[in-house]
N, C-alpha and C. Protein backbone atom coordinates (compact mmCIF):
# COMPACT_ATOMS: atom_id res chain seq x y z
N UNK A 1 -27.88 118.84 92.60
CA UNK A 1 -26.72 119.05 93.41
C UNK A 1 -26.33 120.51 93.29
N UNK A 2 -26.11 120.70 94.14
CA UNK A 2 -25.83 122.65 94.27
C UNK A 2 -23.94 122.69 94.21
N UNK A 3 -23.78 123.94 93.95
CA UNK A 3 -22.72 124.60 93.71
C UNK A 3 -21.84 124.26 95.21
N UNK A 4 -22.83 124.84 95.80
CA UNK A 4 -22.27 124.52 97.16
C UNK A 4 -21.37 123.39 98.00
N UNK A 5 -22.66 122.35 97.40
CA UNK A 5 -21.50 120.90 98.03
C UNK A 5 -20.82 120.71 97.35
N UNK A 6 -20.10 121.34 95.83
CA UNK A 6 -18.84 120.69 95.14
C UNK A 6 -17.71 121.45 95.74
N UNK A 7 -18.11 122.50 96.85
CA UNK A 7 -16.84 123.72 96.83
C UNK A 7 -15.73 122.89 97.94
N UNK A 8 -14.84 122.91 97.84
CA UNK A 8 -13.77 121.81 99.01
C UNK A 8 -14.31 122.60 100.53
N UNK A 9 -13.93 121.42 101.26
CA UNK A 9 -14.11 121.67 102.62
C UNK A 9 -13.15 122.54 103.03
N UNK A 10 -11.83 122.79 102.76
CA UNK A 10 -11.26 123.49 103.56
C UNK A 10 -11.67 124.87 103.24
N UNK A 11 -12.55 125.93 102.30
CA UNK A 11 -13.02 126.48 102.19
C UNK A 11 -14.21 127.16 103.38
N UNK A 12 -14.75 126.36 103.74
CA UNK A 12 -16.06 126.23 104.64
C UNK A 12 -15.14 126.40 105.89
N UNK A 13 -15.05 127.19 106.80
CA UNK A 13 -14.98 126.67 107.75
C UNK A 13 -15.59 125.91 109.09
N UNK A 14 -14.89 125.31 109.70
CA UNK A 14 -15.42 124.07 110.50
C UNK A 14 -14.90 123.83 111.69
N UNK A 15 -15.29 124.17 112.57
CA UNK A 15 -14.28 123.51 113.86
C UNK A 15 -14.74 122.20 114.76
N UNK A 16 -15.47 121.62 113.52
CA UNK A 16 -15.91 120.42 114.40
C UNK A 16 -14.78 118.84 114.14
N UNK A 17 -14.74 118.46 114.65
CA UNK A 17 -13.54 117.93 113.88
C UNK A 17 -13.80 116.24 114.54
N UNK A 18 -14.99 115.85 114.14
CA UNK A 18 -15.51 114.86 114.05
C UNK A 18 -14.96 113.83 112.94
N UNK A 19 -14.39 114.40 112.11
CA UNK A 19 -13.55 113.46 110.63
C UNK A 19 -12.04 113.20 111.17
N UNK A 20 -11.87 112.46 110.43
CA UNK A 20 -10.47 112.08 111.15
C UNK A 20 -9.30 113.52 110.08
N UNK A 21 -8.05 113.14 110.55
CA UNK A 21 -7.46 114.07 110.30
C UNK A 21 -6.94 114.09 109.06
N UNK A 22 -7.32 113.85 107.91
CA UNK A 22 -6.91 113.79 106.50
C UNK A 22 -7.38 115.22 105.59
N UNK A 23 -6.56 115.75 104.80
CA UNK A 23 -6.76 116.84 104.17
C UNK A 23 -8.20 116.33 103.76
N UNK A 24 -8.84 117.80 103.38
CA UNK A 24 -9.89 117.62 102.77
C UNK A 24 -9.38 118.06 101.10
N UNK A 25 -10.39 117.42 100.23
CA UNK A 25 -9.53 117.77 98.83
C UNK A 25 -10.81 117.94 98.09
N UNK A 26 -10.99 118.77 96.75
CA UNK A 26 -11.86 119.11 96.08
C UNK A 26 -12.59 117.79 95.34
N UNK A 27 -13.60 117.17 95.45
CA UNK A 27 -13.68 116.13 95.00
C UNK A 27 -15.14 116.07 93.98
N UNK A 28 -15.23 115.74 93.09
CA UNK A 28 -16.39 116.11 91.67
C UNK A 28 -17.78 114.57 92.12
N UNK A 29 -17.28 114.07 92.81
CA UNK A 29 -18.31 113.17 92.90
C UNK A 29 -18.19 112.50 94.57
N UNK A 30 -19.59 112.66 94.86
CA UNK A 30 -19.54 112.11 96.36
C UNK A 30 -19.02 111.38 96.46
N UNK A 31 -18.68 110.37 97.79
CA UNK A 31 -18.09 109.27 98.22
C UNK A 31 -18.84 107.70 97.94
N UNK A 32 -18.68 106.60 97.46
CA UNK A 32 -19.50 105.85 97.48
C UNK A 32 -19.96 105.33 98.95
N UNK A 33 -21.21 104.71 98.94
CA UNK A 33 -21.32 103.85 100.10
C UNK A 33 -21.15 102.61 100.42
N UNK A 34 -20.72 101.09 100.69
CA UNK A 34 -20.60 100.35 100.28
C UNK A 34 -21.25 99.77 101.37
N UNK A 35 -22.65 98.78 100.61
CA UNK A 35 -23.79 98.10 101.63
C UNK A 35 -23.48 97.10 101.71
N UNK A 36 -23.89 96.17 102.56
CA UNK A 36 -23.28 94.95 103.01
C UNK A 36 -24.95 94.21 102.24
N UNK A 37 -23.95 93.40 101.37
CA UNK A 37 -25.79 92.85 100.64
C UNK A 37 -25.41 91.16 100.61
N UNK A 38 -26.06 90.68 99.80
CA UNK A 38 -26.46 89.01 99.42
C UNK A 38 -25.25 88.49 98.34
N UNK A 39 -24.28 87.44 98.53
CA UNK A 39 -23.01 87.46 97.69
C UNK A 39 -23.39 86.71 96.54
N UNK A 40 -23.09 86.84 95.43
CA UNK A 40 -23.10 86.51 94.30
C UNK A 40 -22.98 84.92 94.03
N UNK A 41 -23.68 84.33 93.14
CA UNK A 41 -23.47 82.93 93.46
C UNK A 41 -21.94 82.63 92.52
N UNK A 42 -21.50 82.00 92.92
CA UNK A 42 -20.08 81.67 92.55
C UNK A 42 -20.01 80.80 91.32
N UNK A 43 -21.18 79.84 91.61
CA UNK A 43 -21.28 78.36 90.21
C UNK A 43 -21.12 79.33 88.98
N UNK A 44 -22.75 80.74 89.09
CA UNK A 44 -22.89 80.95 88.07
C UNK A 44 -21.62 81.86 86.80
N UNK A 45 -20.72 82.86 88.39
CA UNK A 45 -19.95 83.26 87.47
C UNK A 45 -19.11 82.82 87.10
N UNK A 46 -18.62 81.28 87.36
CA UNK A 46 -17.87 80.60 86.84
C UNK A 46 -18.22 79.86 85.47
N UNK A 47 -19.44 79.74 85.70
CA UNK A 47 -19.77 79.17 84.68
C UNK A 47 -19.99 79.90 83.00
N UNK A 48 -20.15 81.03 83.42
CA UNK A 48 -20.14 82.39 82.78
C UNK A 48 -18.34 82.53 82.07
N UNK A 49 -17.10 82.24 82.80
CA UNK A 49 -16.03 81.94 82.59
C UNK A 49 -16.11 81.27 81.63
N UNK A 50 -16.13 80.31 81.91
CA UNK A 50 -15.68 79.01 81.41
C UNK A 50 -16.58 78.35 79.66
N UNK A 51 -17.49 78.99 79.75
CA UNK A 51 -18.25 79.63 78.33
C UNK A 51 -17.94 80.32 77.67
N UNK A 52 -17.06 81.80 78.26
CA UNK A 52 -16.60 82.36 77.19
C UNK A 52 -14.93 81.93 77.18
N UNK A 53 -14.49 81.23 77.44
CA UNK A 53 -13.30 80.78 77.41
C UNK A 53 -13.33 79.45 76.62
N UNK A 54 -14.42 78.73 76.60
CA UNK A 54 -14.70 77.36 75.30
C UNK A 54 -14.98 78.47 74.20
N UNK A 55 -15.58 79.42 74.14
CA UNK A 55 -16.43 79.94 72.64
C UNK A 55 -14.59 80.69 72.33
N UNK A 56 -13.74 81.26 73.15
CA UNK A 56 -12.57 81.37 72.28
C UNK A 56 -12.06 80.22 71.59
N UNK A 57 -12.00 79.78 72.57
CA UNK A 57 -11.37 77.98 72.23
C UNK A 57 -11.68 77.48 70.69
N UNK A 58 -13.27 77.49 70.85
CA UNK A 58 -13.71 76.98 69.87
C UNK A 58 -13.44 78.12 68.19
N UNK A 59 -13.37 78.73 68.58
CA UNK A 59 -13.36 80.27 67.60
C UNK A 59 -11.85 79.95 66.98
N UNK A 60 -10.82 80.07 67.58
CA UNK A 60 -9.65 79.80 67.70
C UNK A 60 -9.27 78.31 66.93
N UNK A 61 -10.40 77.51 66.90
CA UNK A 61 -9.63 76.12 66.17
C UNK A 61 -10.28 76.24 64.75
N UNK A 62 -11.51 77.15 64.82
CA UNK A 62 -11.87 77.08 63.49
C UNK A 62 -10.88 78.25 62.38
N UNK A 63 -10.29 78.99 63.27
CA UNK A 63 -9.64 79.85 62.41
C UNK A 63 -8.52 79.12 61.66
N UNK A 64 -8.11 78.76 62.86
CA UNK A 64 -6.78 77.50 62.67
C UNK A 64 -7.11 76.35 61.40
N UNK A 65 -7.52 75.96 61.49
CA UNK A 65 -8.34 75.09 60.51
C UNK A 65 -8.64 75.68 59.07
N UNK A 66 -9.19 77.15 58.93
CA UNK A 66 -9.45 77.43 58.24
C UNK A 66 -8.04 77.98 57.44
N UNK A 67 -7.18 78.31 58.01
CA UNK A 67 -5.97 79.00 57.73
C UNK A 67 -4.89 77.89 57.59
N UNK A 68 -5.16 76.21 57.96
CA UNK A 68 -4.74 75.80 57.18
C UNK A 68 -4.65 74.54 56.08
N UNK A 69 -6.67 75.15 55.80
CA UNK A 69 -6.91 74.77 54.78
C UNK A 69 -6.37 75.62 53.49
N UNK A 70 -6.12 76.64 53.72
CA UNK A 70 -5.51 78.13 52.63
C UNK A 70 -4.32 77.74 52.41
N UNK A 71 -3.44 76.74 53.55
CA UNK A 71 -1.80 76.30 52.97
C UNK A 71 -2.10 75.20 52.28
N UNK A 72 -2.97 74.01 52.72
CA UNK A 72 -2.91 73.26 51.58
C UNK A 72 -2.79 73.68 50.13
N UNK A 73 -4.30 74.70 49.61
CA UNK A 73 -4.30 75.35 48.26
C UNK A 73 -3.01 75.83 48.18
N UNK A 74 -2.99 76.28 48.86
CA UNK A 74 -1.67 77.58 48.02
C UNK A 74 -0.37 76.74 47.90
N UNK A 75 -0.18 75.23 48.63
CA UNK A 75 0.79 74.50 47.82
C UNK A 75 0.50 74.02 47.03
N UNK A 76 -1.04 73.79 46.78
CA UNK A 76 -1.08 73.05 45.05
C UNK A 76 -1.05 73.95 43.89
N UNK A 77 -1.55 75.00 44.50
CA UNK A 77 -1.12 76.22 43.32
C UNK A 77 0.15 76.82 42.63
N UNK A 78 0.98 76.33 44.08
CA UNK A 78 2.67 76.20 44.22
C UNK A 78 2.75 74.99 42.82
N UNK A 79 2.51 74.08 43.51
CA UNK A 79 2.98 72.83 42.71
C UNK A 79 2.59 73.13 41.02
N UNK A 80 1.30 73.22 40.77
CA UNK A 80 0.74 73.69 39.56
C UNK A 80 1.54 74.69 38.87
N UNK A 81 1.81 75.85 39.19
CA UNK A 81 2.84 76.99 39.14
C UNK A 81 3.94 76.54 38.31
N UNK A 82 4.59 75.86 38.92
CA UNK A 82 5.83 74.70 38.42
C UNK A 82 5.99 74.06 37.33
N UNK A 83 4.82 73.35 37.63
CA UNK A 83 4.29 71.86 36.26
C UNK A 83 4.28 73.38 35.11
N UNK A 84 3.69 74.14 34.90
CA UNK A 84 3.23 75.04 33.93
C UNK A 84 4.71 75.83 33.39
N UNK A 85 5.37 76.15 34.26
CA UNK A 85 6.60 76.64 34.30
C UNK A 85 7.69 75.90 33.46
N UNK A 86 7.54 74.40 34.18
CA UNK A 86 8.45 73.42 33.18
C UNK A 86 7.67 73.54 31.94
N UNK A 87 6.47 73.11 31.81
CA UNK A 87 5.98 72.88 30.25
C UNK A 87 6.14 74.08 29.50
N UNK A 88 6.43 75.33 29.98
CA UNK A 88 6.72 76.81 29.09
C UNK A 88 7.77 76.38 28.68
N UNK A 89 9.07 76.24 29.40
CA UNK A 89 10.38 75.84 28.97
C UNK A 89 10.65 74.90 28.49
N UNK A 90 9.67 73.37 28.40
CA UNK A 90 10.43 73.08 27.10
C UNK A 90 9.55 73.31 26.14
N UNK A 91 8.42 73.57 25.67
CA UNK A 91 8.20 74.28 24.79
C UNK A 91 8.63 75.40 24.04
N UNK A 92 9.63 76.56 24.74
CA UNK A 92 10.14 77.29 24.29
C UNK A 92 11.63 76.54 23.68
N UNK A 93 12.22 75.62 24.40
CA UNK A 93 13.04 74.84 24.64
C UNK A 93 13.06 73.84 22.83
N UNK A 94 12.09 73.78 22.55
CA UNK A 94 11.35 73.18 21.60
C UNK A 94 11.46 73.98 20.22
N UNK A 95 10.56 75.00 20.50
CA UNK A 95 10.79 76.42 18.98
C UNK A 95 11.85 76.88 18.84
N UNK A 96 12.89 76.95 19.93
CA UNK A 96 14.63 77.21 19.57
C UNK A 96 14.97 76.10 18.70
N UNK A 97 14.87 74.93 19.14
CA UNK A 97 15.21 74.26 18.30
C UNK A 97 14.66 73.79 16.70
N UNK A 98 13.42 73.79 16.72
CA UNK A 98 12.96 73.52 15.41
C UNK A 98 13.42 74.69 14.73
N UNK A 99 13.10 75.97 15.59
CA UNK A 99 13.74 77.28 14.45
C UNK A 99 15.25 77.52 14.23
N UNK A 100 16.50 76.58 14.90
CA UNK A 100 17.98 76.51 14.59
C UNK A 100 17.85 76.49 13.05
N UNK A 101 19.34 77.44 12.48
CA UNK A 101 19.17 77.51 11.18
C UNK A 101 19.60 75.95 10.51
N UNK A 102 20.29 74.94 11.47
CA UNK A 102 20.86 73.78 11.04
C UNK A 102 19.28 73.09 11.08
N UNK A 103 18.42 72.79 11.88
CA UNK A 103 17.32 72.05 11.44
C UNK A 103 16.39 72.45 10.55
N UNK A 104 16.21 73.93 10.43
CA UNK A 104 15.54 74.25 8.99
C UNK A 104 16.65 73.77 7.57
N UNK A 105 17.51 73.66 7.69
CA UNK A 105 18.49 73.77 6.93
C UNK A 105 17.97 72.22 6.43
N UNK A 106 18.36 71.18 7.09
CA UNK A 106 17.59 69.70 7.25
C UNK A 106 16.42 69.19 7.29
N UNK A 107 15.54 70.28 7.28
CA UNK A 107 13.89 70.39 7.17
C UNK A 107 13.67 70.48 5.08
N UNK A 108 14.94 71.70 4.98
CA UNK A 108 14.27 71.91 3.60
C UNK A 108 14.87 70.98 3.11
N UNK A 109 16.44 70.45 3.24
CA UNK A 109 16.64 69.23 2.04
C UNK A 109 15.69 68.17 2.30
N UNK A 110 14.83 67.62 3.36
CA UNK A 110 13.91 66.56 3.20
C UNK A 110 12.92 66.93 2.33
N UNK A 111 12.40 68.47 2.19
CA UNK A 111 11.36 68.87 1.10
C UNK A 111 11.91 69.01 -0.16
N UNK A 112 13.16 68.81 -0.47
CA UNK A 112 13.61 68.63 -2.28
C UNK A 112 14.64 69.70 -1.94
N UNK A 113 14.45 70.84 -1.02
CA UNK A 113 15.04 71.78 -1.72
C UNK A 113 16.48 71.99 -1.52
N UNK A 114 17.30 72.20 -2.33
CA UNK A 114 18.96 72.64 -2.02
C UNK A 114 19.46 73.55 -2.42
N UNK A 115 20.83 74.20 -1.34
CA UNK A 115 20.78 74.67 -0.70
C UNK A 115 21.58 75.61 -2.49
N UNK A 116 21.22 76.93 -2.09
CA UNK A 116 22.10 77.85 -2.86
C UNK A 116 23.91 78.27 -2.75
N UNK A 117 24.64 77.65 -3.82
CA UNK A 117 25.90 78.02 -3.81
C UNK A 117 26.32 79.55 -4.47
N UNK A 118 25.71 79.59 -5.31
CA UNK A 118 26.06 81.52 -5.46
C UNK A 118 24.54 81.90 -5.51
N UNK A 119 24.45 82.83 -4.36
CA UNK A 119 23.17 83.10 -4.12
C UNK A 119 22.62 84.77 -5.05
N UNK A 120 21.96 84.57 -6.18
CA UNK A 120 21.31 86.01 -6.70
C UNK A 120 20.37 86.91 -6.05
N UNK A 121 20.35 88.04 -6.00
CA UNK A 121 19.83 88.50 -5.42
C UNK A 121 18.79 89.98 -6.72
N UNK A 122 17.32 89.93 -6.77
CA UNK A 122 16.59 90.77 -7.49
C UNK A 122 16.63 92.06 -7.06
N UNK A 123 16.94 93.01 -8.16
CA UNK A 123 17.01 94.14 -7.61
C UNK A 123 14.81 94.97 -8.03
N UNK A 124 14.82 94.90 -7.05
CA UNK A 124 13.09 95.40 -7.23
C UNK A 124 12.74 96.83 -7.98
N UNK A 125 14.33 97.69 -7.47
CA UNK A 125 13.84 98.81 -8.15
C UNK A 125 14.58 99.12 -9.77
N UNK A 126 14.90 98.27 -10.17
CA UNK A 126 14.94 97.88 -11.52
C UNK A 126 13.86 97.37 -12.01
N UNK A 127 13.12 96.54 -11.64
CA UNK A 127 12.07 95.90 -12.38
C UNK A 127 10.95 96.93 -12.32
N UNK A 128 10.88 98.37 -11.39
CA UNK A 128 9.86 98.75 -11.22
C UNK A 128 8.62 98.81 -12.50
N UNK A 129 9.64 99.18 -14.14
CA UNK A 129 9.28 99.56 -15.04
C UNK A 129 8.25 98.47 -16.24
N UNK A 130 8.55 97.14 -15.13
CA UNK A 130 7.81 96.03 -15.97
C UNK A 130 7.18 95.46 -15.01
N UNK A 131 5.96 94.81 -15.35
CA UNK A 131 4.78 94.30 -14.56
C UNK A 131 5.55 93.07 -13.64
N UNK A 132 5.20 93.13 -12.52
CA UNK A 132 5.98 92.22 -11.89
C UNK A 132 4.79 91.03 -11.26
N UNK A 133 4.39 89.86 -11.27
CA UNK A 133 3.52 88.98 -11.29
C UNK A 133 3.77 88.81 -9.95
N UNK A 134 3.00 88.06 -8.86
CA UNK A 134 2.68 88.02 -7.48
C UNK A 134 3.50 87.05 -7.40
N UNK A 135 3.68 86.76 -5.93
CA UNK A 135 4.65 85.95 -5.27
C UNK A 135 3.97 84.18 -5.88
N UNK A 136 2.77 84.15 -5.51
CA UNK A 136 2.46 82.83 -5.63
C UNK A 136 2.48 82.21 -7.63
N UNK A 137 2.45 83.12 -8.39
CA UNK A 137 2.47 82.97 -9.88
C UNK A 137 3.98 82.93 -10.31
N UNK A 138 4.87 83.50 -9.41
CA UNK A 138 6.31 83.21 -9.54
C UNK A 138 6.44 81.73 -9.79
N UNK A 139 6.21 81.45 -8.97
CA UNK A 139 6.53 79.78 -8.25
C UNK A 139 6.09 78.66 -9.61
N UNK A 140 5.25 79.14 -10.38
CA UNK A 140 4.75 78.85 -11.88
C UNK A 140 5.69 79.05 -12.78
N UNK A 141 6.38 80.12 -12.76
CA UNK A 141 7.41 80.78 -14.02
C UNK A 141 8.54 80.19 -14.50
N UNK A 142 8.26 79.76 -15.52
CA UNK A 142 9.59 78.66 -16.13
C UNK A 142 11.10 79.62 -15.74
N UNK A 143 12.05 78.29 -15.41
CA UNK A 143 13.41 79.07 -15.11
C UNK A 143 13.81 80.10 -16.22
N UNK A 144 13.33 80.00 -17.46
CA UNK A 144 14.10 81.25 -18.47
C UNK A 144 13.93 82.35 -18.11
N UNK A 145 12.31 82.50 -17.67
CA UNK A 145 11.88 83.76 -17.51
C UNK A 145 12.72 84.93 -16.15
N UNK A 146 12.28 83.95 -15.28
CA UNK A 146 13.50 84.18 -13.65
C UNK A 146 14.75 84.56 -14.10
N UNK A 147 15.54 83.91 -15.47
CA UNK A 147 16.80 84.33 -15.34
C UNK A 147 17.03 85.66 -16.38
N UNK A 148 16.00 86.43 -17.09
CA UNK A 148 15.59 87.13 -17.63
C UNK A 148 15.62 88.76 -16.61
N UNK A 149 15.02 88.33 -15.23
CA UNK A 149 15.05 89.52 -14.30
C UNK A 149 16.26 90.38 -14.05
N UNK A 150 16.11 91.25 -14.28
CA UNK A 150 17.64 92.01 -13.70
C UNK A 150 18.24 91.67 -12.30
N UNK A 151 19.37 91.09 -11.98
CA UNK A 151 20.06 90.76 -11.31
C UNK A 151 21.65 91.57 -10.39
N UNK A 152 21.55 91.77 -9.43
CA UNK A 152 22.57 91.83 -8.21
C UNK A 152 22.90 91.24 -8.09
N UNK A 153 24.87 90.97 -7.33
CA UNK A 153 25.23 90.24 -6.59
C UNK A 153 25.23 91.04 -5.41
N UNK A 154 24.72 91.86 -5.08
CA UNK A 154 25.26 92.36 -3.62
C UNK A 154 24.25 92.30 -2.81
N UNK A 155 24.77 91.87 -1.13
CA UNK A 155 23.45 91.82 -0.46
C UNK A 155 22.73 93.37 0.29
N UNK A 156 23.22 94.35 0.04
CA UNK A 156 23.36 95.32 1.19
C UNK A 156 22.53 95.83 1.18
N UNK A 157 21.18 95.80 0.14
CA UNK A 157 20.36 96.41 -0.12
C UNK A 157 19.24 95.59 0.83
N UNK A 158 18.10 96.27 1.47
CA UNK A 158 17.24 95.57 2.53
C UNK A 158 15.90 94.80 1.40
N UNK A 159 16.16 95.53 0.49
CA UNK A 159 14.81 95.39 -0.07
C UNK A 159 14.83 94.30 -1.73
N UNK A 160 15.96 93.58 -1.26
CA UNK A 160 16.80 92.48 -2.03
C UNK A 160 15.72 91.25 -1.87
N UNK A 161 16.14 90.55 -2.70
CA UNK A 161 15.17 88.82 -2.55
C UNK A 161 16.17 88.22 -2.56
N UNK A 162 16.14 86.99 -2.11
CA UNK A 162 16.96 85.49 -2.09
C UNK A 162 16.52 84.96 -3.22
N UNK A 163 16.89 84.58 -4.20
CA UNK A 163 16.27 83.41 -5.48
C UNK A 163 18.04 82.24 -5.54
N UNK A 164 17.38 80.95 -5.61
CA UNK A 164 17.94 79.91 -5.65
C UNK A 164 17.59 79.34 -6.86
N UNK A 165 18.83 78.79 -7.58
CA UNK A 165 18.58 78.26 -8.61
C UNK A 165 18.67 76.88 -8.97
């Protein structure tokens, strides 16, 4: 295609005036032609329709389906969620209570033990200067010896013991 036929007609001049009377305008691509041909069969492009309008269809129910097979789960995961939720709480519900100082309190008198009315307290850094025997060989040590230890009444010190007599 040459330079030539893209340049607008009113450029060129022309005094033939065989075209009807409409501006001429710069135009990048010829005119189409439109042939008179053989018409399209109608069944087929309907049928062509109506195929891709089932394959949405069908596309469309499996999503559906699939999306709400995902709500079923996610309410049993709901539900599960819950069940687990209650059983945290009373289990926690549970160690508050066994650890109340009134049921330990009722825990130890069923094991023998009672309760301290003037409570002594060991001062550790007094004893530093004499061999001090382990916690579990205590529990062995005739009461004379225990009442032999240098002794506090005051609690303020952190690094104090409880001894019951």
């Amino acid at each position: 295609m040459a330079i030539s036929q893209l340049a607008p007609n009113e450029l060129t001049p022309s005094h033939n005036s065989t075209r009807s009377r409409r501006p001429n305008f710069l135009k990048l691509a010829p005119e189409f032609e439109i042939f008179s041909g053989e018409r399209t069969d109608r069944a087929g492009f309907i049928a062509i329709l109506i195929g891709i309008f089932l394959a949405g269809l069908i596309s469309l129910l499996v999503i559906n389906t699939l999306l709400t097979q995902d709500a079923f789960v996610l309410q049993r995961l709901k539900i599960q969620t819950n069940l687990f939720n209650d059983q945290r709480d009373a289990i926690v519900q549970l160690v508050a209570k066994e650890s109340s100082p009134e049921h330990l309190a009722a825990a130890a008198t069923k094991l023998g033990m009672i309760p301290a009315v003037n409570p002594e307290f060991l001062d550790l850094n007094a004893v530093s200067s004499q061999t001090v025997a382990p916690a579990s060989d205590i529990s062995n040590l005739p009461k004379a010896q225990l009442h032999n230890l240098p002794v506090t009444k005051t609690a303020t010190s952190s690094k104090r013991v409880k001894v019951a007599h």
